[in-house]
C-alpha atoms as a PDB file:
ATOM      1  CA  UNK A   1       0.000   0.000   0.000  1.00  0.00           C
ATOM      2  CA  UNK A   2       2.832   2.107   0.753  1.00  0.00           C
ATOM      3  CA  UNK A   3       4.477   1.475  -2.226  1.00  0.00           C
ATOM      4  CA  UNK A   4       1.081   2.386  -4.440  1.00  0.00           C
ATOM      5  CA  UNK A   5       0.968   5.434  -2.094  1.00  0.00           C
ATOM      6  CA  UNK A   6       4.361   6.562  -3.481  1.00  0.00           C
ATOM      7  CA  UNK A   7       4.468   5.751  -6.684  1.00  0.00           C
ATOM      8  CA  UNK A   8       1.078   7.964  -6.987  1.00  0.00           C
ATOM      9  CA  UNK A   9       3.215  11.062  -5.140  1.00  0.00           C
ATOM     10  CA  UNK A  10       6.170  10.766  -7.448  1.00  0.00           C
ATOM     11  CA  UNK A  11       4.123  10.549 -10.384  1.00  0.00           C
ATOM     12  CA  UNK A  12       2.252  14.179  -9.542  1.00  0.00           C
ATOM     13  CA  UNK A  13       5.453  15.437  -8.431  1.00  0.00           C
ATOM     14  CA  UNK A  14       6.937  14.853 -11.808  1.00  0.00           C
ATOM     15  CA  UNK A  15       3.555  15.841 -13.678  1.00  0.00           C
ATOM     16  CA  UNK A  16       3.798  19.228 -11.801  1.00  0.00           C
ATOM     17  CA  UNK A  17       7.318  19.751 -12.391  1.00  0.00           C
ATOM     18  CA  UNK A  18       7.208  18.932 -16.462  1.00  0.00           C
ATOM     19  CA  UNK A  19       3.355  20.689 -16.792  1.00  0.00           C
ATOM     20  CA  UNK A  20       3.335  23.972 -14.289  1.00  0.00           C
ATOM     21  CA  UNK A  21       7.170  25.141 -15.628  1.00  0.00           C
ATOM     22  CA  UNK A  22       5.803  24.440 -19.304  1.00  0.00           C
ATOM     23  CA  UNK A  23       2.276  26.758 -18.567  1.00  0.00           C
ATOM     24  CA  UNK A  24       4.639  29.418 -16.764  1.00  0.00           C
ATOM     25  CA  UNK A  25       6.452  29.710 -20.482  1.00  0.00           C
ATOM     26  CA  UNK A  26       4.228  31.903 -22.858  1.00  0.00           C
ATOM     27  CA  UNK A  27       5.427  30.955 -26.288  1.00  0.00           C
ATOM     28  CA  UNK A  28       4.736  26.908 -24.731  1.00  0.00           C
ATOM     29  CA  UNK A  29       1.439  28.574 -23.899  1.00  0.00           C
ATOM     30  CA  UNK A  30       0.178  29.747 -26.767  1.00  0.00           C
ATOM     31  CA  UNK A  31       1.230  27.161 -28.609  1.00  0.00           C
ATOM     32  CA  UNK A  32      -1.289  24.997 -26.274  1.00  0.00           C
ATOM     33  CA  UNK A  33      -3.948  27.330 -27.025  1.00  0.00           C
ATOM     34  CA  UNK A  34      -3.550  27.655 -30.890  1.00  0.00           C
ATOM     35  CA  UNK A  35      -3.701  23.841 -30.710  1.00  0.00           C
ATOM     36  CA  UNK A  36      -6.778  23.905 -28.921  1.00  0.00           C
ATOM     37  CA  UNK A  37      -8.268  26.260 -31.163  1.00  0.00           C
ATOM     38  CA  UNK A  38      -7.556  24.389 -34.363  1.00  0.00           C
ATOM     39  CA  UNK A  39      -8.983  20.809 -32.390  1.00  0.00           C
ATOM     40  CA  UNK A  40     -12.299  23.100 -31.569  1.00  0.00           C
ATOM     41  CA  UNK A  41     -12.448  24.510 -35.388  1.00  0.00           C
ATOM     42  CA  UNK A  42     -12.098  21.139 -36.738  1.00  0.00           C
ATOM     43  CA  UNK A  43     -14.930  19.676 -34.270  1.00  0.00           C
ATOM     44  CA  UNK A  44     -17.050  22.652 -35.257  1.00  0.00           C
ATOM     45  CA  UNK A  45     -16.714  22.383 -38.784  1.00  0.00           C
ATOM     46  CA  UNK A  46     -17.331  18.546 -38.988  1.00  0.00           C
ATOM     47  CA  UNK A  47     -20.646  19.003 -36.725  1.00  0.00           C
ATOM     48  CA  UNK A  48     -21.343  21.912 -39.771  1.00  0.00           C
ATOM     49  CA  UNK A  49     -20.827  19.126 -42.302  1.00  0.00           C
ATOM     50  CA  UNK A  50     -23.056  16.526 -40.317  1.00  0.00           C
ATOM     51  CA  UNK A  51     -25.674  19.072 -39.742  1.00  0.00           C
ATOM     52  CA  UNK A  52     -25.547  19.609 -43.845  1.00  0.00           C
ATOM     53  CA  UNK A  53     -25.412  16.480 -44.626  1.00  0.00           C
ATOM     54  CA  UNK A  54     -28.576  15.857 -41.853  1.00  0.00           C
ATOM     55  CA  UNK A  55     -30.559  18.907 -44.038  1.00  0.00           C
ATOM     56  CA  UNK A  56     -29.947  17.000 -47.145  1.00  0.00           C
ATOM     57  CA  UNK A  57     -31.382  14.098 -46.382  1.00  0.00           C
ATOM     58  CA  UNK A  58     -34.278  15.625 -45.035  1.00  0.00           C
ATOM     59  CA  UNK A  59     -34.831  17.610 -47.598  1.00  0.00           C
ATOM     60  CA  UNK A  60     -34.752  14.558 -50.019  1.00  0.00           C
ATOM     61  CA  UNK A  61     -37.384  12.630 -48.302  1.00  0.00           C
ATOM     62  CA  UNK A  62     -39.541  15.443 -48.086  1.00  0.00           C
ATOM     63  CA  UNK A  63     -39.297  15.477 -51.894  1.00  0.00           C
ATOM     64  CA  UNK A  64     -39.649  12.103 -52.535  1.00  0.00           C
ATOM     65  CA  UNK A  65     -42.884  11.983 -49.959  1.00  0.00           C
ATOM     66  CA  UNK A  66     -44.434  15.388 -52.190  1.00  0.00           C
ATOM     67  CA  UNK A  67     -43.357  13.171 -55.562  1.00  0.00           C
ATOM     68  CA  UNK A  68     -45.871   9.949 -54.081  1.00  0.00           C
ATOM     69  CA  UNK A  69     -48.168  12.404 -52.623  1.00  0.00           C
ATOM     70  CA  UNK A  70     -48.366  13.875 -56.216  1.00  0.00           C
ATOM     71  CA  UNK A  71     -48.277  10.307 -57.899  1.00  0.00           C
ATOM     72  CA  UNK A  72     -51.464   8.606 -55.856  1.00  0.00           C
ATOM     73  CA  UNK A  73     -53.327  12.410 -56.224  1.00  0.00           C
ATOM     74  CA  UNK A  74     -52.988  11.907 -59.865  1.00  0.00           C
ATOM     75  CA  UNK A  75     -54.774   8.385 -59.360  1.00  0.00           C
ATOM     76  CA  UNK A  76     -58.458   8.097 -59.770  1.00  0.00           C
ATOM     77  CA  UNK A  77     -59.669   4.853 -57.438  1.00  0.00           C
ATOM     78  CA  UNK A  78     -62.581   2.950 -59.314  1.00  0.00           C
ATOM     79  CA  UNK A  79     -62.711   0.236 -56.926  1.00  0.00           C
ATOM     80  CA  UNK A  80     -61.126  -1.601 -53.745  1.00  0.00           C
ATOM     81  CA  UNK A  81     -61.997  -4.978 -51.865  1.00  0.00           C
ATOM     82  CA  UNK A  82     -60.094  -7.499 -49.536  1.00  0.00           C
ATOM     83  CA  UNK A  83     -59.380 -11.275 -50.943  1.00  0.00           C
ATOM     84  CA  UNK A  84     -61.752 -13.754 -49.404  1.00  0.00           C
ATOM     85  CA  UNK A  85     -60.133 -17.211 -48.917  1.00  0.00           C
ATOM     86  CA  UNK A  86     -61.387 -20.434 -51.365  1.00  0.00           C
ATOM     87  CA  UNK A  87     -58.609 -22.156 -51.601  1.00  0.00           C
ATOM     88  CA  UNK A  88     -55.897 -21.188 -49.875  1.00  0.00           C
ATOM     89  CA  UNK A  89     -55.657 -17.880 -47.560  1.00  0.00           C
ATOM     90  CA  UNK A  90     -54.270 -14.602 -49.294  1.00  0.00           C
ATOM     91  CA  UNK A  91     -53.343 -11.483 -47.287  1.00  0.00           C
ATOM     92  CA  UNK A  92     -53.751  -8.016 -48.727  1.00  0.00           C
ATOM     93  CA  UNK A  93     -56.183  -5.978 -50.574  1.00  0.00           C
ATOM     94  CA  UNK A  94     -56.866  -4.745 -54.379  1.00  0.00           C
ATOM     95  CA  UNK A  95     -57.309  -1.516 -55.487  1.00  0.00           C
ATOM     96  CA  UNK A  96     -58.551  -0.893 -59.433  1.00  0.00           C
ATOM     97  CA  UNK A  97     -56.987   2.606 -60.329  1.00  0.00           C
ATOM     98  CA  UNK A  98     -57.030   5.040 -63.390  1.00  0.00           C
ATOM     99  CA  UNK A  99     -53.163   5.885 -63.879  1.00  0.00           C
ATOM    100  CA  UNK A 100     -51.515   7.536 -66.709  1.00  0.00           C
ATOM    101  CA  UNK A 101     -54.541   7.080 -68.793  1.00  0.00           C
ATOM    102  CA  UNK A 102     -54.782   3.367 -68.269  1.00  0.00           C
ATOM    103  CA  UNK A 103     -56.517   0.952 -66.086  1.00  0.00           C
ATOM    104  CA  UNK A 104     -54.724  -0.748 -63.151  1.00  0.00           C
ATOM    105  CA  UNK A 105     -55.469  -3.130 -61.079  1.00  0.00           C
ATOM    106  CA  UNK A 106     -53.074  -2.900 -57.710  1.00  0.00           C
ATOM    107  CA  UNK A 107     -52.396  -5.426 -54.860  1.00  0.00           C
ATOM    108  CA  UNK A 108     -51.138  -4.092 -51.982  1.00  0.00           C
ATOM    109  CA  UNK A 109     -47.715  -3.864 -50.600  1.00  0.00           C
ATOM    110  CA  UNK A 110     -48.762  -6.300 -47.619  1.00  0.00           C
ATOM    111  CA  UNK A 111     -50.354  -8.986 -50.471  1.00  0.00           C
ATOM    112  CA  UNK A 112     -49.504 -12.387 -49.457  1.00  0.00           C
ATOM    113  CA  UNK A 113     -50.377 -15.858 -50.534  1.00  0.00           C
ATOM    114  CA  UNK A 114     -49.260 -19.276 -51.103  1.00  0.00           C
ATOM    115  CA  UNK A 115     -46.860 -19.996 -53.892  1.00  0.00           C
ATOM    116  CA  UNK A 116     -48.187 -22.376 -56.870  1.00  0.00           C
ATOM    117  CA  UNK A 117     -48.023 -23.059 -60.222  1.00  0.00           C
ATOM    118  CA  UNK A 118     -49.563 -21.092 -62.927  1.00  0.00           C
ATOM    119  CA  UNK A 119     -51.324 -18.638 -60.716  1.00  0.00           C
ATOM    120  CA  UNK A 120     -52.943 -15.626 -62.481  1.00  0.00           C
ATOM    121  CA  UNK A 121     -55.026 -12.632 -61.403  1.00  0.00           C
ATOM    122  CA  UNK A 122     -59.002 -12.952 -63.593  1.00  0.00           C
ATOM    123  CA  UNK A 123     -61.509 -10.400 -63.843  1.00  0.00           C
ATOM    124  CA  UNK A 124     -64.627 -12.488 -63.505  1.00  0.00           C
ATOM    125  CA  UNK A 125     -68.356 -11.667 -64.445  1.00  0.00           C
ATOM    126  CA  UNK A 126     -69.509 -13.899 -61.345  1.00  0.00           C
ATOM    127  CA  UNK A 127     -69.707 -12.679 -57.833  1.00  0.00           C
ATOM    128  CA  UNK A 128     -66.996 -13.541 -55.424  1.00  0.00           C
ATOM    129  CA  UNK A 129     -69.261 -15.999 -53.517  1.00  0.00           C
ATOM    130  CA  UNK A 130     -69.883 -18.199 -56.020  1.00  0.00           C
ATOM    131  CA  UNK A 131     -67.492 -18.610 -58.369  1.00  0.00           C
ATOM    132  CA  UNK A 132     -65.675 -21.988 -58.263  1.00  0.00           C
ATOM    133  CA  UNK A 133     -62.624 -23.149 -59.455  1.00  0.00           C
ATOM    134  CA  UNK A 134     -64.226 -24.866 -62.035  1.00  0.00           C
ATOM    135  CA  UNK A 135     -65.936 -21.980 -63.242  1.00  0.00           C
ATOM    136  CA  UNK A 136     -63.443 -19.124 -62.752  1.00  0.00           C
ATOM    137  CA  UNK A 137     -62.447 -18.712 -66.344  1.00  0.00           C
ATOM    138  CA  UNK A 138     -65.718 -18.876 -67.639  1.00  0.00           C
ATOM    139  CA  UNK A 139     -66.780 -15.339 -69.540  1.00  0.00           C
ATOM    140  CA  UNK A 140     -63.409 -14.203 -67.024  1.00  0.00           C
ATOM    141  CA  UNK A 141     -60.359 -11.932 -68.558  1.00  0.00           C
ATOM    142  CA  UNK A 142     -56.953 -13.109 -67.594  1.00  0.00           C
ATOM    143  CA  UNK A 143     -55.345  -9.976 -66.251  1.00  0.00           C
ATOM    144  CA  UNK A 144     -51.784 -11.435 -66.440  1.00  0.00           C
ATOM    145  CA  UNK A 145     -49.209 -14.173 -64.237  1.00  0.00           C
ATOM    146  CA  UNK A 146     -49.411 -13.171 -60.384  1.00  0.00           C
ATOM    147  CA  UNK A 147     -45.850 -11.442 -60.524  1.00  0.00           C
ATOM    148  CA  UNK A 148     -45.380 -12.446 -56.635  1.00  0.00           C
ATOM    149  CA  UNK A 149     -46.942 -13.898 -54.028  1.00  0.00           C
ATOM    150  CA  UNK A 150     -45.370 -11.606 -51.296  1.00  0.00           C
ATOM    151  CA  UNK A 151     -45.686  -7.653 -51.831  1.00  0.00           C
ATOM    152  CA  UNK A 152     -47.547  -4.918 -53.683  1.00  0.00           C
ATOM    153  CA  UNK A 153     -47.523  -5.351 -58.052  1.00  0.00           C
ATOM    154  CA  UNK A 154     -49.309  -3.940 -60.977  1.00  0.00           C
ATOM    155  CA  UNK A 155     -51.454  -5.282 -63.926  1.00  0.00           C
ATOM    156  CA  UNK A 156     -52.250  -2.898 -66.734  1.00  0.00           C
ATOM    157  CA  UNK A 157     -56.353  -3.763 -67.295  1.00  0.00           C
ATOM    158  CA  UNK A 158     -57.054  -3.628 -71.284  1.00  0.00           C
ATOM    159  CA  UNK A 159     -58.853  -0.448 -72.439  1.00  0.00           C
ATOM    160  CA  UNK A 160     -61.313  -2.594 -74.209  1.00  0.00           C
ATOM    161  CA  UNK A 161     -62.050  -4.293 -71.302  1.00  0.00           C
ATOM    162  CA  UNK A 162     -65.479  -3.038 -69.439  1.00  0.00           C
ATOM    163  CA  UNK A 163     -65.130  -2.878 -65.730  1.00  0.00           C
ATOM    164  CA  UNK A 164     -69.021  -2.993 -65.152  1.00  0.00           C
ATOM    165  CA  UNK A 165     -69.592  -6.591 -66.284  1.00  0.00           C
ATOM    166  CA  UNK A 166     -67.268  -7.786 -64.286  1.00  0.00           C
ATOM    167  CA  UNK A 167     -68.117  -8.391 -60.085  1.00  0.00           C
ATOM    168  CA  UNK A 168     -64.482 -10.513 -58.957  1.00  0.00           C
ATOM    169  CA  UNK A 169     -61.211 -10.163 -58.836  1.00  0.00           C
ATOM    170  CA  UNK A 170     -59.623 -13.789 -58.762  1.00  0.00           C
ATOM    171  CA  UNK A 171     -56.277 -15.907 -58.068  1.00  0.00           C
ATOM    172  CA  UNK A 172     -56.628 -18.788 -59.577  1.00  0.00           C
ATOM    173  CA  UNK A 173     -54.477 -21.898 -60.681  1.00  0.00           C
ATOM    174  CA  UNK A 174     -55.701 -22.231 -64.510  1.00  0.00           C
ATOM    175  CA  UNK A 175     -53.511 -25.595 -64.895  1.00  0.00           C
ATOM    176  CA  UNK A 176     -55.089 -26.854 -62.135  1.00  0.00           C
ATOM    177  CA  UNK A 177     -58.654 -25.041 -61.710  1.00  0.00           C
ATOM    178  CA  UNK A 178     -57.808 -24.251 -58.308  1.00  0.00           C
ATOM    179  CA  UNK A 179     -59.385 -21.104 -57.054  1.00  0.00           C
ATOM    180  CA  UNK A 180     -57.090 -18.998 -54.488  1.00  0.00           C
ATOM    181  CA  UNK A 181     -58.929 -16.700 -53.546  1.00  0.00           C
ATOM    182  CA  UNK A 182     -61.787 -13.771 -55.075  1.00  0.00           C
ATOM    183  CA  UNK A 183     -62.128 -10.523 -54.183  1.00  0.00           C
ATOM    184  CA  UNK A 184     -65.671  -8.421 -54.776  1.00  0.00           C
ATOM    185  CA  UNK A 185     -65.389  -4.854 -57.309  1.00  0.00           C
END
């Protein structure tokens, strides 16, 4: 303990011998203090830099949220619905949208459904309730290939085709005949 003691003495005898003697001499000093200075200027500008780079970024969302905002303004919705389970469950919803001067059927970003083969989205003159997988395609439109079964996609609707006869939206396994799921317009 003594030893410890000592050690600890000696050491801030010979800090105050090599530190006090150096703060006593000016030019040592200023040099201390220009030195300090230039560490604060450099701290200050790189917190000006962060604080840019933090406005940038902000600024670029904001953008990018006043782009969508301007995007889905410029949509007219025709029609929405949910997917009811026949098959096999499927998460999400449908939207039917005038874009860019065409029709557009939309699933939603939180769409999800079993994978299979040869799935593909119908328009379908029957009513959600009773179509069947044997009778999906009959008088239906095939809208295109499901693109994925996990997130939002897109299906460009003909322009010859008339929404009003049609009361579904379908997922449906045409090899097969199995119905996924329908959805009412």
């Amino acid at each position: 303990m003594r030893k410890i003691i000592s050690t600890a003495l000696l050491g801030t005898a010979l800090l105050s011998m090599a530190v006090i003697p150096a703060l006593a001499d000016p030019m040592v000093h200023d040099t201390m203090t220009k030195d300090a200075m230039a560490v604060e200027a450099a701290m200050s500008k790189d917190a000006m830099a962060k604080d840019t780079m933090v406005k940038a970024d902000t600024m670029a969302k904001d953008a990018m949220m006043k782009k969508d905002a301007m995007v889905d303004s410029a949509m007219m919705v025709k029609s929405s619905g949910e997917f009811a389970k026949k098959k096999y469950k499927v998460k999400g919803q449908f939207e039917i949208v005038e874009k860019d001067g065409q029709t557009v059927l939309r699933l939603s970003d939180d769409f999800k459904t079993k994978a299979g083969p040869d799935l593909k989205i119908f328009l379908s003159p029957q009513s959600a309730q009773n179509v069947t997988g044997t009778t999906a395609t009959q008088g239906a439109v095939n809208i295109g290939a499901l693109v994925t079964n996990k997130g939002g996609s897109e299906y460009v609707i003909p322009a010859n085709v008339d929404l009003s006869l049609f009361n579904s939206v379908l997922v449906h396994c045409e090899q097969f005949s199995v119905l996924w799921a329908a959805g009412s317009i």
